[in-house]
Structure formats: C-alpha cells, structure tokens
N, C-alpha and C. Protein backbone atom coordinates (compact mmCIF):
# COMPACT_ATOMS: atom_id res chain seq x y z
N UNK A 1 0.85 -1.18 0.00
CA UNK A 1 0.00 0.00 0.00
C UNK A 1 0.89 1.24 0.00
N UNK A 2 0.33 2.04 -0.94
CA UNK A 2 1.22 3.59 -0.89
C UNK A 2 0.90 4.07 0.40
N UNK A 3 1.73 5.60 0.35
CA UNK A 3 1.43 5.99 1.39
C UNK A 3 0.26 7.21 0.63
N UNK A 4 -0.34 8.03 1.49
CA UNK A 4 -1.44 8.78 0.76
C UNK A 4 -1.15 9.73 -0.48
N UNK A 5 0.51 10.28 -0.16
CA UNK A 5 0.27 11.48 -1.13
C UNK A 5 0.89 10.77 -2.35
N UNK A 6 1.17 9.39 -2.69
CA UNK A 6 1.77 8.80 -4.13
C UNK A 6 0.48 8.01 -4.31
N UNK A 7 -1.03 7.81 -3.45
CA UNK A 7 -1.84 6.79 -3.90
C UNK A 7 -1.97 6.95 -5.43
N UNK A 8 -2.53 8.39 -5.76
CA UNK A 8 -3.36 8.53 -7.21
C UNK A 8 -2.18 9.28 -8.09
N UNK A 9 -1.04 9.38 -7.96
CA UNK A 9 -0.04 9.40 -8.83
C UNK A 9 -0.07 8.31 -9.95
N UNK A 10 -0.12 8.39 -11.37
CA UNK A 10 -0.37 7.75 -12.12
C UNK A 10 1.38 7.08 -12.79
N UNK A 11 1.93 7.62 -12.30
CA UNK A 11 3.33 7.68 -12.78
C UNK A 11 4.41 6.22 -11.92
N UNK A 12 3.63 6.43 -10.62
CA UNK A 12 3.97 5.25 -9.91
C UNK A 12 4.00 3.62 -10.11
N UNK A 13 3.41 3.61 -11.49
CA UNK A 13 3.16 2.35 -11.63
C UNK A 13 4.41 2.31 -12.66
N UNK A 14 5.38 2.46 -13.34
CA UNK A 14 6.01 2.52 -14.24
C UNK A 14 7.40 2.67 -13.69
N UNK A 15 7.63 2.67 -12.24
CA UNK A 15 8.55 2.83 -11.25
C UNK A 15 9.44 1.93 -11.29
N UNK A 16 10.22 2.11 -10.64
CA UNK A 16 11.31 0.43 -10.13
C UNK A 16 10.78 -0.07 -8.71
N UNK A 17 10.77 -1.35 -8.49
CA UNK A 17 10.36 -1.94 -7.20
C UNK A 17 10.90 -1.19 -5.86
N UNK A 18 12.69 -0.57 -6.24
CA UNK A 18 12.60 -0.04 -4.70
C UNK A 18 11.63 1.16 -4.82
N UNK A 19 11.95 1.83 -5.57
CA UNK A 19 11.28 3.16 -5.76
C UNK A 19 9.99 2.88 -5.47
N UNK A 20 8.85 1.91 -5.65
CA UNK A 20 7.77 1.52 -4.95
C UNK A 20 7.60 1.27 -3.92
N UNK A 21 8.95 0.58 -2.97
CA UNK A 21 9.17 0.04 -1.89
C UNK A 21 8.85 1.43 -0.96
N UNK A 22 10.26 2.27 -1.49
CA UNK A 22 10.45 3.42 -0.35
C UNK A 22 8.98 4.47 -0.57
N UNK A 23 7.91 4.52 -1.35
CA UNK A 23 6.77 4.88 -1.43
C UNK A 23 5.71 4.02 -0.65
N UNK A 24 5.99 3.18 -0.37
CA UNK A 24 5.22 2.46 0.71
C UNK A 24 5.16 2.52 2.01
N UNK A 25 3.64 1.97 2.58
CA UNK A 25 3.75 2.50 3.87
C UNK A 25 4.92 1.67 4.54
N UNK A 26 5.49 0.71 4.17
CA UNK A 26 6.61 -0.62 5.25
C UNK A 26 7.65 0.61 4.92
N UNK A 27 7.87 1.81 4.88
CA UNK A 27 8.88 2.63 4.65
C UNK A 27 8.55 4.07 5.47
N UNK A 28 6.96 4.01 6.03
CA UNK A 28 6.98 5.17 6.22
C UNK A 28 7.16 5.57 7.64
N UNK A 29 7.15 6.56 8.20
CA UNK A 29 7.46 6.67 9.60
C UNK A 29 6.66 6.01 10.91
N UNK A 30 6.32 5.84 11.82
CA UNK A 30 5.45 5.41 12.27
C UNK A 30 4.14 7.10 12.74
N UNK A 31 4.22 8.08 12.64
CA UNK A 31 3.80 9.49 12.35
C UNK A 31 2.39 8.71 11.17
N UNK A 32 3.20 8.75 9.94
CA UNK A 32 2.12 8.93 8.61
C UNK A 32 1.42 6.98 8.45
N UNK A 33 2.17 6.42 9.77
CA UNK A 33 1.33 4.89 9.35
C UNK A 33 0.07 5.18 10.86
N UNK A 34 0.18 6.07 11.23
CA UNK A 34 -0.97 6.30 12.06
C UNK A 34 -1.98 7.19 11.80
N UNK A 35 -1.40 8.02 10.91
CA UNK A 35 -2.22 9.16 10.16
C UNK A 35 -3.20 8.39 9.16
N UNK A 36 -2.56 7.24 8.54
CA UNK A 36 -3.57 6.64 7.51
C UNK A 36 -4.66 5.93 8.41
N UNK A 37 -3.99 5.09 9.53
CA UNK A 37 -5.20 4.30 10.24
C UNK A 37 -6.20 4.95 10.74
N UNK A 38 -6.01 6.71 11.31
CA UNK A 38 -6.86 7.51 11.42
C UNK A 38 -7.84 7.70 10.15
N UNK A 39 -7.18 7.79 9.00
CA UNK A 39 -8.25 8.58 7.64
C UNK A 39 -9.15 7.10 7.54
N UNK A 40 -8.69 5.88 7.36
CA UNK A 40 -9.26 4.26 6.94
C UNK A 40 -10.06 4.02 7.92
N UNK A 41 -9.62 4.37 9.38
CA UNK A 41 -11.47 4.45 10.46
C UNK A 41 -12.12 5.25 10.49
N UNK A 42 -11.65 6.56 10.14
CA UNK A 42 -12.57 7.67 9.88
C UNK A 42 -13.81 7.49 8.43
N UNK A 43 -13.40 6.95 7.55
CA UNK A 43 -13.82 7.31 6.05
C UNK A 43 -14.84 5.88 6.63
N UNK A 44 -14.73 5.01 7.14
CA UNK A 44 -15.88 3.88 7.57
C UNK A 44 -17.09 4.47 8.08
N UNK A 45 -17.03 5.44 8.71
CA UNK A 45 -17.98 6.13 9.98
C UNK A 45 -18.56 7.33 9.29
N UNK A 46 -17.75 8.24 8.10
CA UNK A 46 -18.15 9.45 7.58
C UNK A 46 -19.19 9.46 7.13
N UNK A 47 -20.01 10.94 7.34
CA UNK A 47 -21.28 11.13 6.60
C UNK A 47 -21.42 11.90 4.94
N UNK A 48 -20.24 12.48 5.45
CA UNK A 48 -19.75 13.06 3.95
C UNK A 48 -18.05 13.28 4.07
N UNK A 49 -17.23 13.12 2.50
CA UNK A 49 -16.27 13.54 2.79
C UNK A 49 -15.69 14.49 3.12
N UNK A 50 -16.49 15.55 3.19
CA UNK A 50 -15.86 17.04 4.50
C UNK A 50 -15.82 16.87 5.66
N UNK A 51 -16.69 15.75 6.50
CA UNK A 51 -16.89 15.44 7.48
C UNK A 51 -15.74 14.99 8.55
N UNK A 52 -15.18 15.88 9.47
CA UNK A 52 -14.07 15.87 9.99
C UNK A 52 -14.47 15.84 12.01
N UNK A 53 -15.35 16.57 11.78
CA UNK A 53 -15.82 16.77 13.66
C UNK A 53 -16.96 16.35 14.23
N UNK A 54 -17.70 15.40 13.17
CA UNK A 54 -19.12 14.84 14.04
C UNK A 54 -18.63 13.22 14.97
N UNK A 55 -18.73 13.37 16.09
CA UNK A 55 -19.01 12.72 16.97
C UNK A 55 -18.83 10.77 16.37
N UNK A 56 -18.82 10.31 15.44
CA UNK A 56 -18.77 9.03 14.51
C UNK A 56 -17.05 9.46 14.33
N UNK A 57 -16.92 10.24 13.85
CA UNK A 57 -15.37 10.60 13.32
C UNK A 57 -14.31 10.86 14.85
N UNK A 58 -14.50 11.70 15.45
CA UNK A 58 -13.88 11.48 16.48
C UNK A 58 -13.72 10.25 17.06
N UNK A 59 -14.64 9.26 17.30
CA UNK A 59 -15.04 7.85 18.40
C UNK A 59 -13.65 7.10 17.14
N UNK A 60 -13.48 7.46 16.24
CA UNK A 60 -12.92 6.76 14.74
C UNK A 60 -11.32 7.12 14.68
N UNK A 61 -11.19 8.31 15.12
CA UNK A 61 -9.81 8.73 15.73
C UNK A 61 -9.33 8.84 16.77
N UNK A 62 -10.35 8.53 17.92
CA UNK A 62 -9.70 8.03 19.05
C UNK A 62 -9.58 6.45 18.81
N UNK A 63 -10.06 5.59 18.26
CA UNK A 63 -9.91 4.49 18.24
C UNK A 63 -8.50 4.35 18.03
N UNK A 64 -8.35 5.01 16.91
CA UNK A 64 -7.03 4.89 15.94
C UNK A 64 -6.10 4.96 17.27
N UNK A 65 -6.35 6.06 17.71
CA UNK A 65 -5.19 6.71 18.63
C UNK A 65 -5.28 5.25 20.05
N UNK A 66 -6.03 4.79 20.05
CA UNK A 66 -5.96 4.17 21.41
C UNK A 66 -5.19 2.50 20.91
N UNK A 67 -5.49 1.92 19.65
CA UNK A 67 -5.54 1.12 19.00
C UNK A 67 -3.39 0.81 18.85
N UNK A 68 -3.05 2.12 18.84
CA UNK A 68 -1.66 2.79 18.15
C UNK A 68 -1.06 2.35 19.58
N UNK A 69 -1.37 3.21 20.70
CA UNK A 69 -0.80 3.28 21.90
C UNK A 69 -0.95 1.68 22.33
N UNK A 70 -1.96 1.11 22.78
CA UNK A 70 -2.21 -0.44 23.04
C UNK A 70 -0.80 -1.38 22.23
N UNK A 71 -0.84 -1.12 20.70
CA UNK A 71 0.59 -1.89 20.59
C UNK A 71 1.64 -1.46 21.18
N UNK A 72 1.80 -0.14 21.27
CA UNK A 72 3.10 0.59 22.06
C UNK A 72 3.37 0.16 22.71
N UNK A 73 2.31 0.20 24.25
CA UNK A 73 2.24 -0.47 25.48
C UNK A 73 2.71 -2.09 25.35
N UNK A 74 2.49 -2.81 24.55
CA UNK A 74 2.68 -4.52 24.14
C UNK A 74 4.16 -4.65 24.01
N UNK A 75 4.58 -3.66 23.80
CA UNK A 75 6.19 -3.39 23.48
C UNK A 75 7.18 -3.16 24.76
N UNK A 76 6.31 -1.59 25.23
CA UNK A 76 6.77 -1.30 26.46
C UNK A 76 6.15 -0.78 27.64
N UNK A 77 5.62 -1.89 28.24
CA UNK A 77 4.66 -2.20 29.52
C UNK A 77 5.06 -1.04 30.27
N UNK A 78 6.55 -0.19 30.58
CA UNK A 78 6.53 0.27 31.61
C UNK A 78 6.17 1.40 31.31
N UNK A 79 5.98 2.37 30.00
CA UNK A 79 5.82 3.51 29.73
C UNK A 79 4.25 4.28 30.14
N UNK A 80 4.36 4.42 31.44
CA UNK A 80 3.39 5.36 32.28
C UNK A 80 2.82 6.20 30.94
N UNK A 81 3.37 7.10 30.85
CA UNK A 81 2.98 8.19 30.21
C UNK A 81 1.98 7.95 28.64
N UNK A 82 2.34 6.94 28.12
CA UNK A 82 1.51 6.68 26.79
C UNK A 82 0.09 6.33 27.57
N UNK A 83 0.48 5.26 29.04
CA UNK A 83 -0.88 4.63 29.13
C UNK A 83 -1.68 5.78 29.90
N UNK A 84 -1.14 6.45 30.50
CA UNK A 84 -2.02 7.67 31.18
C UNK A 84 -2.83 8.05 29.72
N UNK A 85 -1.90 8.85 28.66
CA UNK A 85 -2.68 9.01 27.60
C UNK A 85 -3.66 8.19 26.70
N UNK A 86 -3.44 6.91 27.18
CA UNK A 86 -4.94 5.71 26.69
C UNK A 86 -5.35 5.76 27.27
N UNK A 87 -5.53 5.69 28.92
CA UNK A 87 -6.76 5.83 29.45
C UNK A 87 -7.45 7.11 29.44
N UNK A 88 -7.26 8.50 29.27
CA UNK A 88 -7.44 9.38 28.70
C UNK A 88 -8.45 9.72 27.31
N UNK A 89 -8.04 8.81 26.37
CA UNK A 89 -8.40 8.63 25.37
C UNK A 89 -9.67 7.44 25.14
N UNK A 90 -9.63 6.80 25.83
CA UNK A 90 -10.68 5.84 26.23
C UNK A 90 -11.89 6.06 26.72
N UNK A 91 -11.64 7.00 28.09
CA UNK A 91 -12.63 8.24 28.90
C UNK A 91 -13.31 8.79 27.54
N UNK A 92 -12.31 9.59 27.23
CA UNK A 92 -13.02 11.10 25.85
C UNK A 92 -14.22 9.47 25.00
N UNK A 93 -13.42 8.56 24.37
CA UNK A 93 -14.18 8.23 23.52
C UNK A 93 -15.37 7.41 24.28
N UNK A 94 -15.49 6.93 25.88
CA UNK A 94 -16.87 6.90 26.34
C UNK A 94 -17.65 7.99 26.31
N UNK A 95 -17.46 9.02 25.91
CA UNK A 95 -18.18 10.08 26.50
C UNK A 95 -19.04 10.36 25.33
N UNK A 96 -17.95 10.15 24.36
CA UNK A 96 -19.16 10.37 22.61
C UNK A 96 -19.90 9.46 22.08
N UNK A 97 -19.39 8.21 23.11
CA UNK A 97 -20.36 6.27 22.49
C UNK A 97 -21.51 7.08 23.57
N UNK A 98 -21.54 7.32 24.99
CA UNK A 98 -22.57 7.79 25.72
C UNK A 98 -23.39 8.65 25.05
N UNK A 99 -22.59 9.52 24.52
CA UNK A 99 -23.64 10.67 23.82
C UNK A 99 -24.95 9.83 22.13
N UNK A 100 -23.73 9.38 21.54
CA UNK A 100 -24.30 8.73 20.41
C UNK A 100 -25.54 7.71 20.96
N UNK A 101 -25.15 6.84 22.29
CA UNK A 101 -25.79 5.75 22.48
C UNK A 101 -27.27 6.46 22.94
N UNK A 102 -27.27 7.68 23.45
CA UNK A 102 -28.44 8.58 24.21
C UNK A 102 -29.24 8.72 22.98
N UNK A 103 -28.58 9.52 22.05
CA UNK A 103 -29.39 10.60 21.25
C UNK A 103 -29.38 9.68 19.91
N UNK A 104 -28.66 8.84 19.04
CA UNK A 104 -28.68 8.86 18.01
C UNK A 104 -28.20 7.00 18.28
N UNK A 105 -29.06 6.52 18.37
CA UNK A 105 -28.87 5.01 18.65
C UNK A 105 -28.22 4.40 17.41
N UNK A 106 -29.31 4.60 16.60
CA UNK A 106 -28.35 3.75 14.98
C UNK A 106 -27.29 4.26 14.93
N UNK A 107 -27.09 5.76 14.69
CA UNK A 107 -25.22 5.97 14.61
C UNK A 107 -24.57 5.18 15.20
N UNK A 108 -24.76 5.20 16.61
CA UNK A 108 -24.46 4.50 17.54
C UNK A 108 -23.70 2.79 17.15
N UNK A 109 -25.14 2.27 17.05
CA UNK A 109 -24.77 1.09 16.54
C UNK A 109 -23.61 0.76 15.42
N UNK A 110 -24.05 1.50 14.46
CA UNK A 110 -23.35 1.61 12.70
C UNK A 110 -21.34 1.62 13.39
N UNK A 111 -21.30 2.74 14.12
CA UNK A 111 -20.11 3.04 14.46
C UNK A 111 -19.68 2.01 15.27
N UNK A 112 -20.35 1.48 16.46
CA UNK A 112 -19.51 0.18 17.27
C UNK A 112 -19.60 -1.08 15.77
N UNK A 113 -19.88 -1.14 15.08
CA UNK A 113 -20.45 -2.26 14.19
C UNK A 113 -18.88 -2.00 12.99
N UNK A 114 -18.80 -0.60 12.75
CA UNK A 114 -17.86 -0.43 12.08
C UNK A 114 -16.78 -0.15 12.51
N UNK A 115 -16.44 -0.21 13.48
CA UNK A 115 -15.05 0.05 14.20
C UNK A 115 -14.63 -0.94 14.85
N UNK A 116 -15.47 -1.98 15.19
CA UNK A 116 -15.69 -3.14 15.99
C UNK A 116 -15.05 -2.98 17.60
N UNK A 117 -16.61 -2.24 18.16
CA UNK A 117 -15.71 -1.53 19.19
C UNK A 117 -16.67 -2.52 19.93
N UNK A 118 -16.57 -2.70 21.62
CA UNK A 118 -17.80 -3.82 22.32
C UNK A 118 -17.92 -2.65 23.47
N UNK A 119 -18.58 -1.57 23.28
CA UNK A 119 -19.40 -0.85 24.23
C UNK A 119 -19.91 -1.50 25.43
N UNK A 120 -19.35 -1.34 26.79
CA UNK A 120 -20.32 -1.66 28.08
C UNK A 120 -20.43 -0.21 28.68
N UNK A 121 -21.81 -0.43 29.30
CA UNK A 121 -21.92 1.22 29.78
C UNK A 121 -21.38 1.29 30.84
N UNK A 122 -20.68 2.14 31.81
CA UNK A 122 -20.28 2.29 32.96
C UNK A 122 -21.62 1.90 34.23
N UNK A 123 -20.75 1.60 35.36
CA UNK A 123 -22.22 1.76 36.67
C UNK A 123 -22.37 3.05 37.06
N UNK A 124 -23.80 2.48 37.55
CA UNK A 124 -23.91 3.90 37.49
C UNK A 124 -23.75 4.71 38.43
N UNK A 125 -23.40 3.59 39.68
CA UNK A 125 -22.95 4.24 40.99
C UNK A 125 -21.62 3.81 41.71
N UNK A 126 -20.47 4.42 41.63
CA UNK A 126 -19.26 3.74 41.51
C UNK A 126 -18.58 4.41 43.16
N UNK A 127 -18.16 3.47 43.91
CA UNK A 127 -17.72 4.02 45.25
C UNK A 127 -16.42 3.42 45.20
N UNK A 128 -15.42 4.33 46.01
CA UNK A 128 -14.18 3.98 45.98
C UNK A 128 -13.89 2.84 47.20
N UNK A 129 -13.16 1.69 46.55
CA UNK A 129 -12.75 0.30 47.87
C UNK A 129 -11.45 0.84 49.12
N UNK A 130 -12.04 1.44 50.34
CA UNK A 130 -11.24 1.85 51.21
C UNK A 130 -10.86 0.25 51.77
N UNK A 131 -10.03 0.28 52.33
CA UNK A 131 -9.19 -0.89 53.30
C UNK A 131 -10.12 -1.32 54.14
N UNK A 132 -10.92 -0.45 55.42
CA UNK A 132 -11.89 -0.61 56.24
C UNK A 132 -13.21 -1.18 55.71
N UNK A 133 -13.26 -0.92 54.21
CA UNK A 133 -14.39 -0.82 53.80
C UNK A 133 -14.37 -2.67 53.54
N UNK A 134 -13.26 -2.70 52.66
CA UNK A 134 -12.59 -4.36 52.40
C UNK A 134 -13.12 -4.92 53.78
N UNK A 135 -12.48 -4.99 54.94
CA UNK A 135 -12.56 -5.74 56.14
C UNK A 135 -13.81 -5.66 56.34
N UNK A 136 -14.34 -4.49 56.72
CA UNK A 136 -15.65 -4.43 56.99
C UNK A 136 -16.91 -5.73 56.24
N UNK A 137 -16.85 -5.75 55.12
CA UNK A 137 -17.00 -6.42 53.90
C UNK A 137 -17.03 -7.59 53.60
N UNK A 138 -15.32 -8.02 54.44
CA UNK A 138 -15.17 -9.44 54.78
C UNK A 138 -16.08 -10.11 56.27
N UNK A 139 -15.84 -9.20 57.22
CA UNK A 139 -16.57 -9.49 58.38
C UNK A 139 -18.14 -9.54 57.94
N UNK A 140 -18.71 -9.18 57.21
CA UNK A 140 -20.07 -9.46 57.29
C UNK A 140 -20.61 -10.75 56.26
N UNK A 141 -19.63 -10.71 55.34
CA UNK A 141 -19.65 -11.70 54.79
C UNK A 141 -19.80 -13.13 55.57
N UNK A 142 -18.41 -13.30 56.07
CA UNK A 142 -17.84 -14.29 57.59
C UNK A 142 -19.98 -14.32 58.44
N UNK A 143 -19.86 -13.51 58.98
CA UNK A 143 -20.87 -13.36 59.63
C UNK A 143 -22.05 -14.39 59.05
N UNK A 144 -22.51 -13.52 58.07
CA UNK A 144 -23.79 -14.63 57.01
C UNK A 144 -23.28 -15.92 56.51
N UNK A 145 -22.10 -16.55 56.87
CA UNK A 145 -21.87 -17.64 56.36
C UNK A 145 -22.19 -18.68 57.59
N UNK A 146 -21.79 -17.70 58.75
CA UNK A 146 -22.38 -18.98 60.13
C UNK A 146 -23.74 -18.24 60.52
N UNK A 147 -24.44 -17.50 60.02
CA UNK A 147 -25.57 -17.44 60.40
C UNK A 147 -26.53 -18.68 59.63
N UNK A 148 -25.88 -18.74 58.52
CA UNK A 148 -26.31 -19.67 57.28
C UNK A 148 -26.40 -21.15 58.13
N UNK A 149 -25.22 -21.38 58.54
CA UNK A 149 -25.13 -22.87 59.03
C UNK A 149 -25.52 -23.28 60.13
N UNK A 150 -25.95 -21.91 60.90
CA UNK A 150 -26.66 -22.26 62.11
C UNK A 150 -28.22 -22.49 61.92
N UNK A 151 -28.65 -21.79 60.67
CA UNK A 151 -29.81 -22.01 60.39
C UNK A 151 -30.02 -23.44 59.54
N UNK A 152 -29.33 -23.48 58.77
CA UNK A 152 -29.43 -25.08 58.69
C UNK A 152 -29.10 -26.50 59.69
N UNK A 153 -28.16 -26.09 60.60
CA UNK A 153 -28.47 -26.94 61.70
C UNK A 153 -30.16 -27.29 62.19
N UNK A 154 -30.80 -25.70 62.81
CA UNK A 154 -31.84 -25.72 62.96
C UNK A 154 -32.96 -26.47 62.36
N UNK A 155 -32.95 -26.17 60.93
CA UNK A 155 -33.61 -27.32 60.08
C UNK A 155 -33.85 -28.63 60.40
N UNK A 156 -32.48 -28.83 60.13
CA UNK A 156 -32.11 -30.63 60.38
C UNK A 156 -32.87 -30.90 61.57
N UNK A 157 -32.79 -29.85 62.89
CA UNK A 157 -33.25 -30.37 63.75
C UNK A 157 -34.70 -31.14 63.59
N UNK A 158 -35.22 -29.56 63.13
CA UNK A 158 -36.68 -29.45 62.45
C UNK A 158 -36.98 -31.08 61.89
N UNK A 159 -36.46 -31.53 60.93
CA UNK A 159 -36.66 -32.32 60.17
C UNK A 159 -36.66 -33.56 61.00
N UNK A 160 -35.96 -33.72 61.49
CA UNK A 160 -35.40 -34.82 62.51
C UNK A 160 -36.85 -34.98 63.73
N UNK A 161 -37.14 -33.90 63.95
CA UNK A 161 -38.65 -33.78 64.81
C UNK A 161 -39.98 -34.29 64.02
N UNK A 162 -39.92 -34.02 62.47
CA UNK A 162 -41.15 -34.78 62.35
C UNK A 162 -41.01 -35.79 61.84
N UNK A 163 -39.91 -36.30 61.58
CA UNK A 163 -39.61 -37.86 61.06
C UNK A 163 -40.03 -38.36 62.05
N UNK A 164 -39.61 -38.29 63.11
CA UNK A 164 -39.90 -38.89 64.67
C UNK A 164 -41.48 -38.76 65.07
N UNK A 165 -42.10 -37.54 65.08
CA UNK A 165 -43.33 -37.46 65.21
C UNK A 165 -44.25 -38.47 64.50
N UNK A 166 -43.75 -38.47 62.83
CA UNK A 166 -44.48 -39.42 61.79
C UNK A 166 -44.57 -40.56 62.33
N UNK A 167 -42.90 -40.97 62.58
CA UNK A 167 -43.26 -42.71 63.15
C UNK A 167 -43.98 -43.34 64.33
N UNK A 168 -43.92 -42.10 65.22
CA UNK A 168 -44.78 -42.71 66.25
C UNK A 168 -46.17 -42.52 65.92
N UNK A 169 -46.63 -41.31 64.89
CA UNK A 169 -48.05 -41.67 64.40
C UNK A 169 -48.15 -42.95 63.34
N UNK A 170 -47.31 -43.34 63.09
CA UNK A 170 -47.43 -44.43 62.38
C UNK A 170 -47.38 -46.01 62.70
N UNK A 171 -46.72 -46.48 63.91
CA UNK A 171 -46.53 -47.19 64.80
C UNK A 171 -48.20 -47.09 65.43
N UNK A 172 -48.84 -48.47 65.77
CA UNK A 172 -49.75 -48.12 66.47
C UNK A 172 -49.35 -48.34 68.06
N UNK A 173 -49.89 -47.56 68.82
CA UNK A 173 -50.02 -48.07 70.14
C UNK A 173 -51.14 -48.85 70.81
N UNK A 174 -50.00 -49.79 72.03
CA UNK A 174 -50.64 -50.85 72.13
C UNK A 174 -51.86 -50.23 73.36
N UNK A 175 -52.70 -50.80 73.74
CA UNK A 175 -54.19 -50.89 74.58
C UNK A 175 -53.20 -51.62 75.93
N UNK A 176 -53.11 -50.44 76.94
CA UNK A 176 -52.36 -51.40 78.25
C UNK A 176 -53.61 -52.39 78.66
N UNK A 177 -54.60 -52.67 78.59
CA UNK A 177 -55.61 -53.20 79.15
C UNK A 177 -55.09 -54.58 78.56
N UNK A 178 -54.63 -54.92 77.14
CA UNK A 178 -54.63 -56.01 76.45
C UNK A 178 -53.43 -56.53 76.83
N UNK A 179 -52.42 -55.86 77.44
CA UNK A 179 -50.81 -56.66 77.73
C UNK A 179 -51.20 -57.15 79.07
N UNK A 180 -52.19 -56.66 79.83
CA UNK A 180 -51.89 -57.82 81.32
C UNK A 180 -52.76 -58.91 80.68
N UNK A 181 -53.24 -59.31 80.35
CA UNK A 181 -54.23 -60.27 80.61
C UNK A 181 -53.12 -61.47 79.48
C-alpha cells in the first residue's frame, strides 16, 4: 500500500520496485502509518467527505489513537505516560459512544459495528474500595456464612422432629388393658 500522497499518482506504476518500496507504507514513519489508520477508520464512519468533527469521526480517531498506543504499550509495559494518555483517550471516547448511544442510537450502533468496538456502559454508581471498607466487607460476609449454618443446623433439627413425630403416628399403640391379661 502507498502511502497517501503517491496513492493517485499515475506515474507510480512505471517505477522500479525499490522506488515503490520506499513509497510504501513498510517505509513510512510510524507518524504517517498512524495518520492513515486515522483517515481508513474515519472514512468507515463518515457522513460526507468534509466530514471531519461529528461525533462518529472522532469515536474513529480516538480508536485509531488508542488502537496505536495499546501496541506501544505490548512493546513497552513500563511507559506510564503513553498509558495515562490511553486511558485518557478511552474516557473522551466513552463520553461520545454515551452521547451517540443517548441521542442517536443507529449511529451509535453503525459506528460500534464499524469500528468493531464492544461498548459496556459504565455503573452507574461507583464508590471507591477503602481498606476498612474491604474488612468491613469481609466481616459481614464471615458473619452470614455462620448465620447460614446455624440455620441449617436448625432445620435438620426441624426435620429430625417430624420424622420422629411421623413414626410414632405411624406405629400403632398398644391398649395397656390387652398386655396384662
């Protein structure tokens, strides 16, 4: 694949192989091989080709951009700073799937469908896990687990009472009048 500004050059085809080579993207910087993955998710999502700032196009260049950084990161796990800027970029592009998913559902759809993105919505009530809160958490847990087994003891008991009840209604009893004689 060329890179964009030799695509529709007509002259390129009549070239020598390197001279095609070094016109290719396996030649180009990693700058203009991210610039294309931006225009190739963008032009999926566009409503027209002027179309540069509707909400489909952005979700389409943050992809790009998050898509870019994610291999980075695969490379070099320790680089803070790119991933601050993906999660960053991740945020912004929930915020325009939220908006799209509110107001304009099919866009919505069309764009996760064409970008192949898997949208989950956030909760909607999110509290931060303090330490106390952990323990706390665990202790009540602990708690309902022997409240649990004490109540099933109880049962058994239960159960154990009318098995017993049954058999002696079931057993007849004898007439003391009939054992002396």
């Amino acid at each position: 694949m060329l890179k964009k500004d030799y695509a529709n050059v007509s002259a390129v085809d009549k070239v020598d192989d390197v001279v095609r080579r070094m016109l290719s993207l396996e030649m180009a910087s990693q700058r203009e091989k991210v610039k294309m993955k931006k225009e190739q998710l963008a032009d999926k999502v566009r409503r027209s080709p002027n179309d540069c700032g509707s909400a489909e196009v952005q979700v389409a260049y943050l992809t790009a951009m998050i898509r870019t950084l994610k291999e980075h990161l695969h490379i070099h796990p320790k680089d803070k700073v790119n991933l601050c800027h993906m999660r960053i970029a991740i945020d912004r592009r929930n915020v325009l799937l939220k908006y799209l998913r509110n107001y304009h559902y099919d866009i919505f759809e069309n764009t996760c469908k064409q970008l192949e993105i898997e949208y989950s919505p956030p909760p909607q009530y999110r509290r931060k896990v303090t330490r106390r809160m952990a323990v706390k958490k665990e202790l009540h847990a602990r708690v309902y687990k022997e409240k649990q087994k004490l109540r099933a003891l109880e049962r058994l008991k239960q159960i154990e009472k009318q098995h017993e009840g049954a058999k002696e209604q079931a057993q007849p009893k004898e007439d003391p009048s009939l054992s002396r004689t």
